[in-house]
Protein backbone atom coordinates (compact mmCIF):
# COMPACT_ATOMS: atom_id res chain seq x y z
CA UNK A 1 17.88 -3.72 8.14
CA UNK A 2 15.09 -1.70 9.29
CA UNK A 3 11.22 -3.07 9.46
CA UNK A 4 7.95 -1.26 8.69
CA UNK A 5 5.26 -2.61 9.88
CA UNK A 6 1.93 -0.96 8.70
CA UNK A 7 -0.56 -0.81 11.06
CA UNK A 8 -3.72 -2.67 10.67
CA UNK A 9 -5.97 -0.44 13.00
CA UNK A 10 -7.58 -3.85 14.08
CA UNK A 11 -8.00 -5.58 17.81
CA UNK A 12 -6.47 -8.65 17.11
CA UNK A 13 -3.54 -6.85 15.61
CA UNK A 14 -1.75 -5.45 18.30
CA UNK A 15 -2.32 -8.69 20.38
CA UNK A 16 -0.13 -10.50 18.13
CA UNK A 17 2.33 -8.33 17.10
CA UNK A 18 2.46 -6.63 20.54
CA UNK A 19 5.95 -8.79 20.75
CA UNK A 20 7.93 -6.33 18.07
CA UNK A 21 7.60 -3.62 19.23
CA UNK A 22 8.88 -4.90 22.53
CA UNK A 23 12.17 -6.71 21.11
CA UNK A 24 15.85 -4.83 21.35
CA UNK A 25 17.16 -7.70 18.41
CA UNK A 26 15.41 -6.41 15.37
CA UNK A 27 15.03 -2.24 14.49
CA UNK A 28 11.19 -1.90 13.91
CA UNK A 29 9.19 0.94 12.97
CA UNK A 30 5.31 1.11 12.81
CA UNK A 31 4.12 3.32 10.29
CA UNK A 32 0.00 4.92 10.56
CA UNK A 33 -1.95 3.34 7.49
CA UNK A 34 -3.64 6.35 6.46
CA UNK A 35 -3.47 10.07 8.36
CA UNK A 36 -7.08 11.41 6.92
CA UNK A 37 -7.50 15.25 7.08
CA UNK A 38 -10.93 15.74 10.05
CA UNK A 39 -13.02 17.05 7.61
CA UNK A 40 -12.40 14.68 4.95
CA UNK A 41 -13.14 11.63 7.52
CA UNK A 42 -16.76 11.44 6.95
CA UNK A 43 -16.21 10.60 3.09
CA UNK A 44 -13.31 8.50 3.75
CA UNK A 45 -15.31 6.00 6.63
CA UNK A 46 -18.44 5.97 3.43
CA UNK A 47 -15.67 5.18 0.64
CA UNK A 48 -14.41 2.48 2.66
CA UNK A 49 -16.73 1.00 4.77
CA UNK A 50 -16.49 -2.32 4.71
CA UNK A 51 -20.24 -3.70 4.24
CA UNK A 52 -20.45 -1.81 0.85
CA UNK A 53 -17.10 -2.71 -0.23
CA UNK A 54 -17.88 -6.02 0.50
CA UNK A 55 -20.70 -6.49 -2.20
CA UNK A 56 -19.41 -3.61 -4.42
CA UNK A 57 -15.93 -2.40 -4.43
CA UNK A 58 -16.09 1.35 -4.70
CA UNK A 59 -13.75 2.81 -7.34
CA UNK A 60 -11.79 5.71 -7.54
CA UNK A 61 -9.94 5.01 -4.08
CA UNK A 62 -6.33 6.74 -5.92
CA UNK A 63 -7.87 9.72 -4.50
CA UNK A 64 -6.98 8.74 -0.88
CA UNK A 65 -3.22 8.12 -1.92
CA UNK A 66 -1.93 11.53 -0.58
CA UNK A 67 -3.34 9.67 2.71
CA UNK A 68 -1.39 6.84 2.98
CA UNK A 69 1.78 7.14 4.83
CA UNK A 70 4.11 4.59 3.38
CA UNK A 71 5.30 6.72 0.84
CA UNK A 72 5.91 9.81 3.08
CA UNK A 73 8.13 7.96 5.38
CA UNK A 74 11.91 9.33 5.00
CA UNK A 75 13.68 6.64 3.42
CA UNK A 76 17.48 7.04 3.68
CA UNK A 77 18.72 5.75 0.20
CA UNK A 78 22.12 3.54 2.10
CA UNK A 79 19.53 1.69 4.44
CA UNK A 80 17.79 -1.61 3.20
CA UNK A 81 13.82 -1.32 4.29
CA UNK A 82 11.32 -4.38 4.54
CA UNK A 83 7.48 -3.73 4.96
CA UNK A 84 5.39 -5.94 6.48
CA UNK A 85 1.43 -5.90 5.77
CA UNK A 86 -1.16 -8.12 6.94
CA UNK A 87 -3.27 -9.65 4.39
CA UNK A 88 -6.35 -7.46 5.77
CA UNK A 89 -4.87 -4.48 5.02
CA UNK A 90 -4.74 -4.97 1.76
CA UNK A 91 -8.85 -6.16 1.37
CA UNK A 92 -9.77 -2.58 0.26
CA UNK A 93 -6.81 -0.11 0.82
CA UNK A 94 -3.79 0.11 -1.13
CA UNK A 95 -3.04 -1.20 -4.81
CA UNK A 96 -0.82 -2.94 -6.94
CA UNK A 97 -0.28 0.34 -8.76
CA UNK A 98 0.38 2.59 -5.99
CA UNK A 99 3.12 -0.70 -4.33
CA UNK A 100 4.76 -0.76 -7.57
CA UNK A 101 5.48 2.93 -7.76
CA UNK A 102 6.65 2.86 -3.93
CA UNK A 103 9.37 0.43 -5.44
CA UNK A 104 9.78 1.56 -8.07
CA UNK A 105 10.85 5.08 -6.23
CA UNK A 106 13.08 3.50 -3.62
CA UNK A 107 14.86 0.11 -4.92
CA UNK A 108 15.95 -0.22 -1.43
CA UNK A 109 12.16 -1.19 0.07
CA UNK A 110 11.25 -4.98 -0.15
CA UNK A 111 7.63 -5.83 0.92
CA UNK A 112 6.34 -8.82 2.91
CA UNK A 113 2.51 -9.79 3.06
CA UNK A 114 1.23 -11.86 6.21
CA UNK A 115 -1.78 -13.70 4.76
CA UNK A 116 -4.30 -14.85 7.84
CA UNK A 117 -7.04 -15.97 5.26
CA UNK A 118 -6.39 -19.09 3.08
CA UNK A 119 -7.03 -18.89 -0.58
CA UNK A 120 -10.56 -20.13 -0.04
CA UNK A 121 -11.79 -17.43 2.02
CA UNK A 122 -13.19 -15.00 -0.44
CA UNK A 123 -12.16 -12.22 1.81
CA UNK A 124 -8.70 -12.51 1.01
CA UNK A 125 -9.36 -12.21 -2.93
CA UNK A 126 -7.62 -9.16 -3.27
CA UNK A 127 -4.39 -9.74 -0.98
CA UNK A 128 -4.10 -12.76 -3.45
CA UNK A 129 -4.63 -10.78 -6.45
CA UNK A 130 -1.66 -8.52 -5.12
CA UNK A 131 0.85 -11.53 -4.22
CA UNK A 132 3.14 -11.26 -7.53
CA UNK A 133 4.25 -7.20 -6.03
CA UNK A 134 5.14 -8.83 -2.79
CA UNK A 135 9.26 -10.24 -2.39
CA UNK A 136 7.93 -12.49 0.70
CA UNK A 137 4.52 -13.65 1.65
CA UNK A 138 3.98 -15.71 4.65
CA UNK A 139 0.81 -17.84 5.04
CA UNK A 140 -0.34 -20.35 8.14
CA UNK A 141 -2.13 -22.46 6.09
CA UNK A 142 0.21 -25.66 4.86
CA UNK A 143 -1.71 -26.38 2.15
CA UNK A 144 -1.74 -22.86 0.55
CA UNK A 145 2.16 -22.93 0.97
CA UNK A 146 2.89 -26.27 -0.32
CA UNK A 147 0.73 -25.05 -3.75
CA UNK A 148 1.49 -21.58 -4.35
CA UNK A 149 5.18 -21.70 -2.86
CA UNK A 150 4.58 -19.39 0.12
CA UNK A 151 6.67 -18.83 3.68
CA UNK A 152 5.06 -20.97 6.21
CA UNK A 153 4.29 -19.94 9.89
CA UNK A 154 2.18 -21.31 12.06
CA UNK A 155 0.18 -18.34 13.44
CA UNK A 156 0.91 -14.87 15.29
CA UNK A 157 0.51 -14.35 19.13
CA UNK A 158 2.31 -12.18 21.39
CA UNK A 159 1.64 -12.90 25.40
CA UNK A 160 -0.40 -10.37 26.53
CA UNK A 161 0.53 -7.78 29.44
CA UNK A 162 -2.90 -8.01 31.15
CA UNK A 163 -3.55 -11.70 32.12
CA UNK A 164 -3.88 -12.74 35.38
CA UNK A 165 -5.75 -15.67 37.58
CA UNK A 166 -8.85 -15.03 38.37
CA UNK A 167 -10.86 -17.58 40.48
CA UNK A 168 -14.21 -16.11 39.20
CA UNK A 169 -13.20 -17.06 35.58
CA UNK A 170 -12.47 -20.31 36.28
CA UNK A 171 -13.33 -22.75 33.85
CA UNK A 172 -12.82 -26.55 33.13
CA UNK A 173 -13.35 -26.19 28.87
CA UNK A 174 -13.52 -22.89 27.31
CA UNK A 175 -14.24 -21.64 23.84
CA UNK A 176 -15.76 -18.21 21.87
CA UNK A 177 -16.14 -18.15 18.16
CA UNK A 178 -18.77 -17.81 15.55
CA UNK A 179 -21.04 -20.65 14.51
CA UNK A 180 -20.69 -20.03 10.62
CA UNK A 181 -19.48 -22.97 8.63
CA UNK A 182 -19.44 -25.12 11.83
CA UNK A 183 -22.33 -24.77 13.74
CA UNK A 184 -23.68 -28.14 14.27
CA UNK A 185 -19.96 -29.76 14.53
CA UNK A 186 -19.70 -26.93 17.70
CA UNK A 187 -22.99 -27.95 19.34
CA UNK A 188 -22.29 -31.86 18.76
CA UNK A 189 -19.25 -31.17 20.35
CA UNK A 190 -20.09 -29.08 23.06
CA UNK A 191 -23.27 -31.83 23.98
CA UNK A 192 -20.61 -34.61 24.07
CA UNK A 193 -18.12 -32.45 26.74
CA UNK A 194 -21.09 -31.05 28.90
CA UNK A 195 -22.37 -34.70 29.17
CA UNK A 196 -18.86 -35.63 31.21
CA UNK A 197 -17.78 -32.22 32.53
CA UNK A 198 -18.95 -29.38 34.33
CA UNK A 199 -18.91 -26.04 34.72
CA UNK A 200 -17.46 -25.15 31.30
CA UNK A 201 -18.11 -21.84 28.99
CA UNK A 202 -18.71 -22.16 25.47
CA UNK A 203 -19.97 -19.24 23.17
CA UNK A 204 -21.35 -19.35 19.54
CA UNK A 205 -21.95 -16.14 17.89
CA UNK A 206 -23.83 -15.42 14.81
CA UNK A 207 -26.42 -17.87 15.28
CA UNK A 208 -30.16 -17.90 14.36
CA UNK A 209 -32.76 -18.34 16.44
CA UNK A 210 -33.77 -21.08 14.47
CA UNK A 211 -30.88 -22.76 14.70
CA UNK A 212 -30.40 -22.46 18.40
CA UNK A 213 -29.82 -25.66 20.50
CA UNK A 214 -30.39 -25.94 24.04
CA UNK A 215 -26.89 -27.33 25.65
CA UNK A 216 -25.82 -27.33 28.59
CA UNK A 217 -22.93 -23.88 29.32
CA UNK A 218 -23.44 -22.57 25.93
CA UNK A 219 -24.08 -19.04 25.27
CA UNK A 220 -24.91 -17.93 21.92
CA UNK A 221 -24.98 -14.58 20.30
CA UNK A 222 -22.81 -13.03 23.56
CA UNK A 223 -19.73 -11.70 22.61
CA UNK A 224 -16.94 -9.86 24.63
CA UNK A 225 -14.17 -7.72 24.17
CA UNK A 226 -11.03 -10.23 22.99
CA UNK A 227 -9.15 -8.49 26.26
CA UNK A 228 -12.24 -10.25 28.13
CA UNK A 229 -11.42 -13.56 25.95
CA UNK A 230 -7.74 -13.48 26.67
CA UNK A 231 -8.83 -13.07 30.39
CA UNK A 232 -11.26 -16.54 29.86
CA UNK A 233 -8.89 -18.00 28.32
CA UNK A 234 -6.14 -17.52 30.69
CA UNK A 235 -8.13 -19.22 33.57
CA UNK A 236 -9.48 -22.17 32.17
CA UNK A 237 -7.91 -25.78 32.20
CA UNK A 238 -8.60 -26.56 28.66
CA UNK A 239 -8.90 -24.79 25.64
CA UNK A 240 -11.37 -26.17 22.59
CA UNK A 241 -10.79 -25.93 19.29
CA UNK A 242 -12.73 -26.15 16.21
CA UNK A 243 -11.89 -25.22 12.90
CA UNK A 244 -13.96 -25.69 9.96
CA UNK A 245 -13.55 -28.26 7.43
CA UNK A 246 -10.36 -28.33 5.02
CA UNK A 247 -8.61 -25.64 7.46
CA UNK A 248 -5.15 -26.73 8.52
CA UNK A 249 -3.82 -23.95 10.05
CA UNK A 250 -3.88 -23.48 13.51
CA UNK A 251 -6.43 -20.35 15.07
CA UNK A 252 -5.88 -18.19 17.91
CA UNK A 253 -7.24 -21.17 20.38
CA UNK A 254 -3.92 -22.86 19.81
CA UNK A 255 -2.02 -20.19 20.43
CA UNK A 256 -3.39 -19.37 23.47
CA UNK A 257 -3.51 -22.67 24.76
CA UNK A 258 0.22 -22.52 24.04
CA UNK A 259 1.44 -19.60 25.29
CA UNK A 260 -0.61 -19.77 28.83
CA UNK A 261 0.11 -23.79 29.14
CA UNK A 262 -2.85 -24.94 28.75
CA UNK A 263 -4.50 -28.61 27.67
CA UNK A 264 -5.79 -28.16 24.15
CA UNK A 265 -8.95 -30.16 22.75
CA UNK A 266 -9.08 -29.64 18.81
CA UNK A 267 -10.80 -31.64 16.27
CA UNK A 268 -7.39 -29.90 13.81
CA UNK A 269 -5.72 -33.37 12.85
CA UNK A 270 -2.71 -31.83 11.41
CA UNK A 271 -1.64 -30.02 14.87
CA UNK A 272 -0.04 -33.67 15.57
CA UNK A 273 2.45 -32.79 12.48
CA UNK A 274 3.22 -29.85 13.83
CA UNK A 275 6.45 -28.72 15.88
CA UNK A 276 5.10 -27.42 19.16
CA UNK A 277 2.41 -30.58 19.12
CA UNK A 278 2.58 -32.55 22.61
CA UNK A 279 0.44 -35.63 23.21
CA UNK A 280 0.78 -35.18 26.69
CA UNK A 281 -1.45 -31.99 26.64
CA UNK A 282 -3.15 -31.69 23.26
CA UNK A 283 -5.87 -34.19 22.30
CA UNK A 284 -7.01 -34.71 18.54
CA UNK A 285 -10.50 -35.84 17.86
CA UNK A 286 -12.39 -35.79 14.31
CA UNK A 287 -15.84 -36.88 15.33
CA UNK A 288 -17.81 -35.61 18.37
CA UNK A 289 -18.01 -39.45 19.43
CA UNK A 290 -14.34 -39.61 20.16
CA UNK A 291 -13.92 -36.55 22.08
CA UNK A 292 -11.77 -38.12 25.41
CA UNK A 293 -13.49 -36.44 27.98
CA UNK A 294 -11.42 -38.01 31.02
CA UNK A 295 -8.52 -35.67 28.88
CA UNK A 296 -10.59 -32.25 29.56
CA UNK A 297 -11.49 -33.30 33.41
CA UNK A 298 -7.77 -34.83 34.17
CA UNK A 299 -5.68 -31.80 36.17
CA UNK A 300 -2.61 -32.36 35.05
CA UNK A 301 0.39 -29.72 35.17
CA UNK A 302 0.80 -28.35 31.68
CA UNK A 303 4.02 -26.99 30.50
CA UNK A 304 5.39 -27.17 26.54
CA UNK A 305 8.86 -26.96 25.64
CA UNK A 306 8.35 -23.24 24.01
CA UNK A 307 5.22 -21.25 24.61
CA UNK A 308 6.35 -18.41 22.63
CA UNK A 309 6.39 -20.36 19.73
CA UNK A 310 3.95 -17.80 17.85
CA UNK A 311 5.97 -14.63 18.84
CA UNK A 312 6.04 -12.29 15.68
CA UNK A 313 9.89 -12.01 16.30
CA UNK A 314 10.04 -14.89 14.40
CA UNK A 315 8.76 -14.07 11.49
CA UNK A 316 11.54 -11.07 11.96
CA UNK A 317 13.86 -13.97 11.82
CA UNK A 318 12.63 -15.79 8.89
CA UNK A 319 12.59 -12.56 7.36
CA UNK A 320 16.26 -11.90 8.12
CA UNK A 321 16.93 -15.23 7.36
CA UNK A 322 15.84 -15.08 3.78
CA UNK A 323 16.80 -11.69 3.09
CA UNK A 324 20.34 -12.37 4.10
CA UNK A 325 20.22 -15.83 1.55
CA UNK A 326 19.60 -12.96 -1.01
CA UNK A 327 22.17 -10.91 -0.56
């Protein structure tokens, strides 16, 4: 079995799926999204850029198919193919017609979507649209797999290379995110940690001035490179987590937390159904009033049973797994 994995030209990206392309177990193979002639790039980056697209999706994107690479890549007809897409690939490139005909031309290619967004997130409108072409699609939200049938994972995090202690970025309680959907539930619980605990860093992005609070070690509207965030992360003692209402997947705080052993704070009640959940080291609150802040000042050695619990080699497993059930 050989993998494809298209890539998604994003950050975030090749942080979490860093851990393929690293492994000896599995053969994997990334393949370019689109290869767009120079002097066709400034028409391309207008046709697709993504603020437009977002409020009107511009037609008449067949005419980048010739771009794409999938369907250049030299499939050998005795070899079984599977290939993998994130869900935000799929938000304005590719389409159901031009999948179907990359089956349809080799019977021996299966396709796998990754979906990030839940079926809420209007963002991911188009993935979803596409599902019914797809032979696996994997999703980290329980509740989207439990009702539409989908693969379940958790999330996607490869340890990065990079990390290392750094006594200037030390931190008791650390967390970066945007402020839409959540903002007062971040500042109510940043107020009730700051009242306890100090020197902590907490960043809200995306916020108005309006709506600006003045608390105590938060920073809003600064953001930093996610290699900068990784480094933050790395050297703090706790990691906070707050995910917006309905949500219950895990985000990227949780995996982090994980992979560098570190305490987790997280207002997400259905971590504590969750495999890699440890009371010892991961406290649950759903009000800003119960937020245990004895947990976040407590220096404790943290160490769970499997911090690579969000490697992308496991979906390669799943994935071999179900193929395998198949055939």
């Amino acid at each position: 079995m050989t993998y494809l994995i298209i890539d998604d030209e994003h950050i975030l990206y090749r942080t979490m799926f860093s851990d393929i392309f690293k492994t000896k177990d599995y053969n994997v193979k990334e393949i370019p999204r689109m290869v767009v002639p120079k002097i066709l790039k400034p028409l391309y980056n207008l046709h697709y850029n993504r603020k437009i697209n977002s409020h009107i999706f511009l037609p008449f994107k067949m005419i980048w198919f010739n771009c794409y690479q999938l369907h250049k890549f030299n499939f050998v007809d005795t070899e079984e193919y599977i290939v993998i897409f994130l869900n935000g690939s799929l938000r304005f490139h590719f389409s159901s017609g031009y999948l179907k005909k990359v089956k349809k031309k080799h019977p021996n290619v299966k396709l796998a979507m990754i979906m990030y967004d839940s079926f809420v997130n209007p963002a991911a409108k188009r993935s979803i649209s596409m599902i019914p072409i797809f032979d696996y699609v994997f999703s980290f939200d329980k509740k989207d797999c439990e009702t539409h049938g989908l693969q379940r994972i958790y999330s996607t995090f490869s340890y990065p290379d990079n990390v290392y202690s750094d006594s200037g970025k030390h931190t008791s309680a650390f967390f970066i995110g945007y402020g839409s959907g959540r903002l007062k539930l971040l500042q109510d619980t940043f107020r009730k940690i700051t009242s306890d605990v100090q020197d902590c860093y907490f960043g809200i992005a995306g916020v108005n001035e309006k709506d600006i609070v003045d608390i105590p070690d938060v920073h809003y509207n600064v953001t930093i490179p996610y290699s900068e965030e990784l480094q933050m992360a790395y050297n703090t003692d706790c990691i906070v987590e707050v995910v917006k209402e309905g949500q219950t997947g895990v985000s990227l705080r949780t995996c982090e937390a994980i992979a560098f052993n570190k305490k987790l704070l997280t207002n997400n009640v259905q971590i504590k159904e969750m495999p890699f959940y440890d009371s010892r080291f991961i406290s649950v609150f759903t009000d800003s009033d119960e937020i245990d802040t004895e947990f976040v000042k407590a220096k404790v050695e943290v160490k769970y049973d499997d911090n690579s619990f969000f490697s992308p080699v496991r979906i390669l497993q799943q994935l071999d797994s179900l193929s395998k059930k198949e055939g």
